[in-house]
Protein backbone atom coordinates (compact mmCIF):
# COMPACT_ATOMS: atom_id res chain seq x y z
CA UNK A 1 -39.44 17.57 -0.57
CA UNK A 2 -36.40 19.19 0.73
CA UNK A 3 -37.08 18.01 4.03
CA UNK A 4 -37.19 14.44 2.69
CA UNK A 5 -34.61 15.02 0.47
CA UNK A 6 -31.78 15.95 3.73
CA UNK A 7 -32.90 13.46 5.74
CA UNK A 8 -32.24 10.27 2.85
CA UNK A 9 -29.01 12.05 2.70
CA UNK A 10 -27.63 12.97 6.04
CA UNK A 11 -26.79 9.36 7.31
CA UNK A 12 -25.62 8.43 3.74
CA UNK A 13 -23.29 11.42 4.05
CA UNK A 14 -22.30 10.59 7.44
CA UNK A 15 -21.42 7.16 6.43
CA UNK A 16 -19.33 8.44 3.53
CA UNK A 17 -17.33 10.73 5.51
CA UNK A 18 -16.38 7.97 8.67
CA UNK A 19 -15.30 5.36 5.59
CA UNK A 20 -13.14 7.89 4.56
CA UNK A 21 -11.50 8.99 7.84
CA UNK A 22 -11.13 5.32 8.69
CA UNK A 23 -9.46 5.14 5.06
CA UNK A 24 -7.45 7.87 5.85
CA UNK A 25 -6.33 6.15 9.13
CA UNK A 26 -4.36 3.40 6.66
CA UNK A 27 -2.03 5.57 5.59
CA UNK A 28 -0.08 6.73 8.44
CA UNK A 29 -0.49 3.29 10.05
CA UNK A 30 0.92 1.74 7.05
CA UNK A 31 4.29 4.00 6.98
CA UNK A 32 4.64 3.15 10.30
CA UNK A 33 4.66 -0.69 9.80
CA UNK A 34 6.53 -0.47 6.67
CA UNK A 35 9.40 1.38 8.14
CA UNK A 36 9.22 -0.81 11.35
CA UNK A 37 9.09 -4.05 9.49
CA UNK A 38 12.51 -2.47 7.31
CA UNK A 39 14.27 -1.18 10.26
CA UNK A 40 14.11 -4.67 12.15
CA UNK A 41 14.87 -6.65 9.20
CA UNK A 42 18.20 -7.95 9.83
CA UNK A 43 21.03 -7.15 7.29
CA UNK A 44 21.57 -9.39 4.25
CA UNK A 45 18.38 -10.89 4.84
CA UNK A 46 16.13 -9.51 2.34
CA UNK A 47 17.15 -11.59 -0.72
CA UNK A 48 16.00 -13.93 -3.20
CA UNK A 49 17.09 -17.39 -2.46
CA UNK A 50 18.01 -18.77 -6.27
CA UNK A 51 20.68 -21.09 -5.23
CA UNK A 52 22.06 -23.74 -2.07
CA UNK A 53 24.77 -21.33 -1.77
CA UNK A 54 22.20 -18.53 -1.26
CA UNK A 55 20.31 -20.32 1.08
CA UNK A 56 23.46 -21.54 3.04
CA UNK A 57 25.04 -17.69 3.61
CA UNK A 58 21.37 -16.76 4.82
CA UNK A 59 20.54 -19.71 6.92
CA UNK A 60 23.14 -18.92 9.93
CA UNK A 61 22.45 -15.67 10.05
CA UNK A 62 18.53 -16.48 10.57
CA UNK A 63 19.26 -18.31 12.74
CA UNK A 64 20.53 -16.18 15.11
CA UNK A 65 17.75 -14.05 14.29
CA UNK A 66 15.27 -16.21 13.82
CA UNK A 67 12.68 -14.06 16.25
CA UNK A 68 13.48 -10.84 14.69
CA UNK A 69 12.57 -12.18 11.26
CA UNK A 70 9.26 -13.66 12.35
CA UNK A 71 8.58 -9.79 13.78
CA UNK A 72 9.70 -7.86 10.48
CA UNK A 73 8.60 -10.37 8.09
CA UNK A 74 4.55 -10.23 9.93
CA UNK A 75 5.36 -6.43 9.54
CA UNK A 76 5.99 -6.77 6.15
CA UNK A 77 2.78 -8.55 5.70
CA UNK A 78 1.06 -6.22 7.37
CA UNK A 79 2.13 -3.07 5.58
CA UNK A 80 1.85 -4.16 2.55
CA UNK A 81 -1.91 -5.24 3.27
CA UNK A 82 -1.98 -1.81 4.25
CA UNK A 83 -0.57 0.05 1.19
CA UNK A 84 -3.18 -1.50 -0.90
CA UNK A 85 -6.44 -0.35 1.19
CA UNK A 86 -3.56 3.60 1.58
CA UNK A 87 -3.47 3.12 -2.68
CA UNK A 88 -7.58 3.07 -2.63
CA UNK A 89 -7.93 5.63 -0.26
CA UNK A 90 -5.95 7.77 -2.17
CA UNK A 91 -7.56 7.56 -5.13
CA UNK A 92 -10.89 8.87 -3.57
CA UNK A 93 -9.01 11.90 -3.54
CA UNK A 94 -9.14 11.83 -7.85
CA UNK A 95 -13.00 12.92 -8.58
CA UNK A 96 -12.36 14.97 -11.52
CA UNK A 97 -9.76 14.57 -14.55
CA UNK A 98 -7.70 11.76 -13.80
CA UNK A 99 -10.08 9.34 -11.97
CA UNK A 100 -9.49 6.43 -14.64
CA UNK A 101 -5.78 6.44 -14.00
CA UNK A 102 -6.43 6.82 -10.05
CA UNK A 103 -8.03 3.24 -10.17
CA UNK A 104 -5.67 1.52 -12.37
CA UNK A 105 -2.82 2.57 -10.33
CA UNK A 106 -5.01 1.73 -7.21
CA UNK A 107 -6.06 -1.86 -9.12
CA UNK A 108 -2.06 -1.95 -9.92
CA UNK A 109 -0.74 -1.44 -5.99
CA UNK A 110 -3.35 -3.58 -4.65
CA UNK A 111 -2.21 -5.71 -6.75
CA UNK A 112 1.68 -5.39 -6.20
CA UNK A 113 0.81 -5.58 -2.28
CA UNK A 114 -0.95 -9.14 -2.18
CA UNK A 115 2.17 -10.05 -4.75
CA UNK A 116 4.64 -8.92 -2.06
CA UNK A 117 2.97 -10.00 0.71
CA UNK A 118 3.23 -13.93 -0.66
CA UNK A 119 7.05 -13.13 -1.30
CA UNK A 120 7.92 -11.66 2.25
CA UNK A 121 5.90 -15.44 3.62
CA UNK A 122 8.50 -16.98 1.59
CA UNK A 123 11.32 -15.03 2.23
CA UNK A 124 11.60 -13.72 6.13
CA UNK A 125 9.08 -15.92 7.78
CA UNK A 126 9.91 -19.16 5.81
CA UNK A 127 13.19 -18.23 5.90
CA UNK A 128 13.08 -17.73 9.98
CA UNK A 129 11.16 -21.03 10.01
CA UNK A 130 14.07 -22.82 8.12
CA UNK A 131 16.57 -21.85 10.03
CA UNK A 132 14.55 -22.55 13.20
CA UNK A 133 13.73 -26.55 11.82
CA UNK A 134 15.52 -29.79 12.89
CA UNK A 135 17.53 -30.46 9.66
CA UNK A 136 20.41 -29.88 7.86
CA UNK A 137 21.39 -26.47 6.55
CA UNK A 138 21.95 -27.91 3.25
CA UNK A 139 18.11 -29.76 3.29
CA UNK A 140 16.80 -26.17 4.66
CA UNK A 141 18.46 -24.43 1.82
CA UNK A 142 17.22 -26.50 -0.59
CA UNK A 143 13.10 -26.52 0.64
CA UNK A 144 13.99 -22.13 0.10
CA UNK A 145 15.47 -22.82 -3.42
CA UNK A 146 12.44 -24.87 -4.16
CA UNK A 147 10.23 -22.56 -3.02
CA UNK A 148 11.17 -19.63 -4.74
CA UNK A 149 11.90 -21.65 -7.58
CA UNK A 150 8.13 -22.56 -8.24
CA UNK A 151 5.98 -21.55 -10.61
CA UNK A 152 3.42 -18.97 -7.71
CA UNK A 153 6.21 -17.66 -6.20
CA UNK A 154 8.06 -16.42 -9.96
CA UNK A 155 4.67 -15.21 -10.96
CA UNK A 156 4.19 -13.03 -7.09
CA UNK A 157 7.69 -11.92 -8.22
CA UNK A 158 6.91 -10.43 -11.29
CA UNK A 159 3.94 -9.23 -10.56
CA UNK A 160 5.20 -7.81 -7.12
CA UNK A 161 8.19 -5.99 -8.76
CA UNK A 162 6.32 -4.78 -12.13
CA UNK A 163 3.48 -3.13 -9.66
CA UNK A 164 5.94 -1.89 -7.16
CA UNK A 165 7.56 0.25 -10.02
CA UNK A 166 4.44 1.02 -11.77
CA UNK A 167 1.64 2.00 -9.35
CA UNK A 168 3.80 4.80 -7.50
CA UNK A 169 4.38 6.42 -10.88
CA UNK A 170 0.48 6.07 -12.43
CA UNK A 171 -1.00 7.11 -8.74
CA UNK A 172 1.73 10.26 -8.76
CA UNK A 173 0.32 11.57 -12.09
CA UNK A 174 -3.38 11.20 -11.76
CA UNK A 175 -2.70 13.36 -8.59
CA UNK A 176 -0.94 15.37 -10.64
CA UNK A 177 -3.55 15.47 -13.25
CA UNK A 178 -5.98 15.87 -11.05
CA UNK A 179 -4.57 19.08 -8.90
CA UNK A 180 -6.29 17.97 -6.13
CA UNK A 181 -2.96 18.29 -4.09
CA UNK A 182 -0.20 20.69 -4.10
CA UNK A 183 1.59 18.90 -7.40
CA UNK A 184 4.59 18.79 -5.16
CA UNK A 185 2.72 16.43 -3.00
CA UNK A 186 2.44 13.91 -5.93
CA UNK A 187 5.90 14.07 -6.99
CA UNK A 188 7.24 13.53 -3.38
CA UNK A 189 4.76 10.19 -2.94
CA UNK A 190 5.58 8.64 -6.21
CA UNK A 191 9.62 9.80 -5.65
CA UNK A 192 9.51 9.04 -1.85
CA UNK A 193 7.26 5.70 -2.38
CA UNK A 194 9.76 4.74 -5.20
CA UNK A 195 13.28 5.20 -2.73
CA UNK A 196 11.13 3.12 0.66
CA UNK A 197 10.40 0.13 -1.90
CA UNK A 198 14.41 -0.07 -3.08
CA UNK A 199 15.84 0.04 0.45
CA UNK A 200 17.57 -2.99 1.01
CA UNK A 201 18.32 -4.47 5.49
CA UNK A 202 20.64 -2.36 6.26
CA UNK A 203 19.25 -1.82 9.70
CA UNK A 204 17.69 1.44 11.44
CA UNK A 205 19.31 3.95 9.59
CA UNK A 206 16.92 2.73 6.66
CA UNK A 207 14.38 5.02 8.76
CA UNK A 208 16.36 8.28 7.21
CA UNK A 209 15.77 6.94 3.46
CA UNK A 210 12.06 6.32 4.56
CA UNK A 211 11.12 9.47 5.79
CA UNK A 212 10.11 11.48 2.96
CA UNK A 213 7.72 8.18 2.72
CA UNK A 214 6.07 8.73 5.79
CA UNK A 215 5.59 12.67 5.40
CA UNK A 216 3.93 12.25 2.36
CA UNK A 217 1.48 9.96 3.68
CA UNK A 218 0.98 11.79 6.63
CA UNK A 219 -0.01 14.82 4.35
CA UNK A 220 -2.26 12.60 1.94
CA UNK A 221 -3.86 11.24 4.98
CA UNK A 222 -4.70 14.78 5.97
CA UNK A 223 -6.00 15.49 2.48
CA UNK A 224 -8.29 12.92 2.48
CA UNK A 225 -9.83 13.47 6.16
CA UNK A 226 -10.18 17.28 4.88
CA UNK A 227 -11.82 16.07 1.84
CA UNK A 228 -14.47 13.63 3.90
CA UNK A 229 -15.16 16.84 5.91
CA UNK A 230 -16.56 18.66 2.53
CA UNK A 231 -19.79 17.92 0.15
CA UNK A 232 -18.80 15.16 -2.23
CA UNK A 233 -18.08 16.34 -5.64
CA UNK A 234 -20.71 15.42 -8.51
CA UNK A 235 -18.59 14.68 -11.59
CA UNK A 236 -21.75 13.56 -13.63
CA UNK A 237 -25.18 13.86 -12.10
CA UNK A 238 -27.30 10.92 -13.18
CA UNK A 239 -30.71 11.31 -13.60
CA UNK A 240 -32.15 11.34 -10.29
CA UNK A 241 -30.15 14.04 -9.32
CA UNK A 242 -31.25 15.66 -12.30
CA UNK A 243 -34.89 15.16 -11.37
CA UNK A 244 -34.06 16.47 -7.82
CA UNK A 245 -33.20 19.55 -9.58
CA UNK A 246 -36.12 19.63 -11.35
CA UNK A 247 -38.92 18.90 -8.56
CA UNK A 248 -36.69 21.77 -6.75
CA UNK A 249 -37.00 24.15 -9.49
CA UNK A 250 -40.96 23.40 -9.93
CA UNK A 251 -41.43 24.49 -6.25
CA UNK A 252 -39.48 27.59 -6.53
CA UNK A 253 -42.23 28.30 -9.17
């Protein structure tokens, strides 16, 4: 029975653990991208285009930049699609007390990522592709106002900005909760994940606000390859673990 027993198990466990490196894997890769895609965003560039006279002052300076915003805003895309697979894989971490809230802020920064990801399309690659069409300025700036002005995009907005506020906080106290990392740890991502989402393009020095970011990351990332390295934890044993336990006690008998 026992023999049968670790060899049903063995590849299941070995699957479990690579998903969970691989998991793991997101979250330094995704600090990486969202501090690249920051850093090359040129300055004055990351706003909301609510007017013509918005979409005029940005329009120029696109322009000559046009390339650069077609690199950060793919970035952007990229990092955010990354932060929602880094806000699942941390919440693998939350077995015990706390699990519930681990998934809703997971469910809430997936979420906030797919909402952000539709507004950085709109705002450095549209805005890149604008600048880079054979029109008028004032035509350009009007297709952005539009654009931002529909219903999708104020929806992505809200939900983008409510999640991005949210999900940090929730995900920092069910690791908290859960005291499955140093409770330092926790506060550091939800305070460090808070200050990367509120930088504004101001350039490479925006890689000194970020860094705290990418250290906690680094360290969750390690936290969860440790983890994958351990037995999983049974919270609840249904009942055909409980009859495994059983037919094992009968043969100690």
């Amino acid at each position: 029975m026992n023999a049968i027993t670790a060899t049903i198990d063995k590849p299941a466990n070995k699957a479990a653990r690579a998903r969970l490196r691989l998991l793991a894997c997101f979250l330094p890769v995704t600090a990486v991208l969202y501090i690249g895609a920051e850093a090359l965003n040129p300055k004055g560039t990351d706003q909301v285009v609510t007017s013509t006279a918005v979409g005029l002052r940005l329009l120029p300076i696109a322009a000559v930049h046009s390339s650069q915003l077609y690199l950060s805003g793919s970035l952007s895309v990229l990092a955010l699609g990354g932060l929602a697979v880094s806000y699942a894989a941390i919440a693998t971490l939350v077995t015990g007390r706390g699990w519930v809230i681990a998934t809703v802020a997971a469910v809430l920064g997936g979420l906030g990522a797919f909402a952000g990801a539709m507004l950085n399309v709109l705002g450095g690659i549209s805005l890149a592709a604008a600048a880079a069409a054979h029109t008028t300025h004032l035509a350009a700036a009007q297709l952005l106002v539009t654009s931002f002005s529909s219903g999708p995009s104020q929806a992505a907005g809200y939900i983008y900005f409510g999640c991005e506020f949210l999900a940090p906080v929730v995900m920092g106290f069910a690791l908290w909760r859960s005291r499955r990392v140093p409770r330092w740890l926790a506060v550091l991502f939800s305070a460090a994940l808070e200050v990367a989402e509120q930088q504004a393009a101001i350039g490479p020095k925006v890689v000194l606000f970020m860094l705290p970011f990418a250290i906690a990351m680094i360290l969750l990332a390690v936290k969860i390859w440790r983890a994958a390295a351990g037995p999983a934890p049974i919270t609840n044993p249904g009942p055909a673990n409980h009859a495994r336990q059983l037919a094992n006690s009968n043969q100690g008998i």
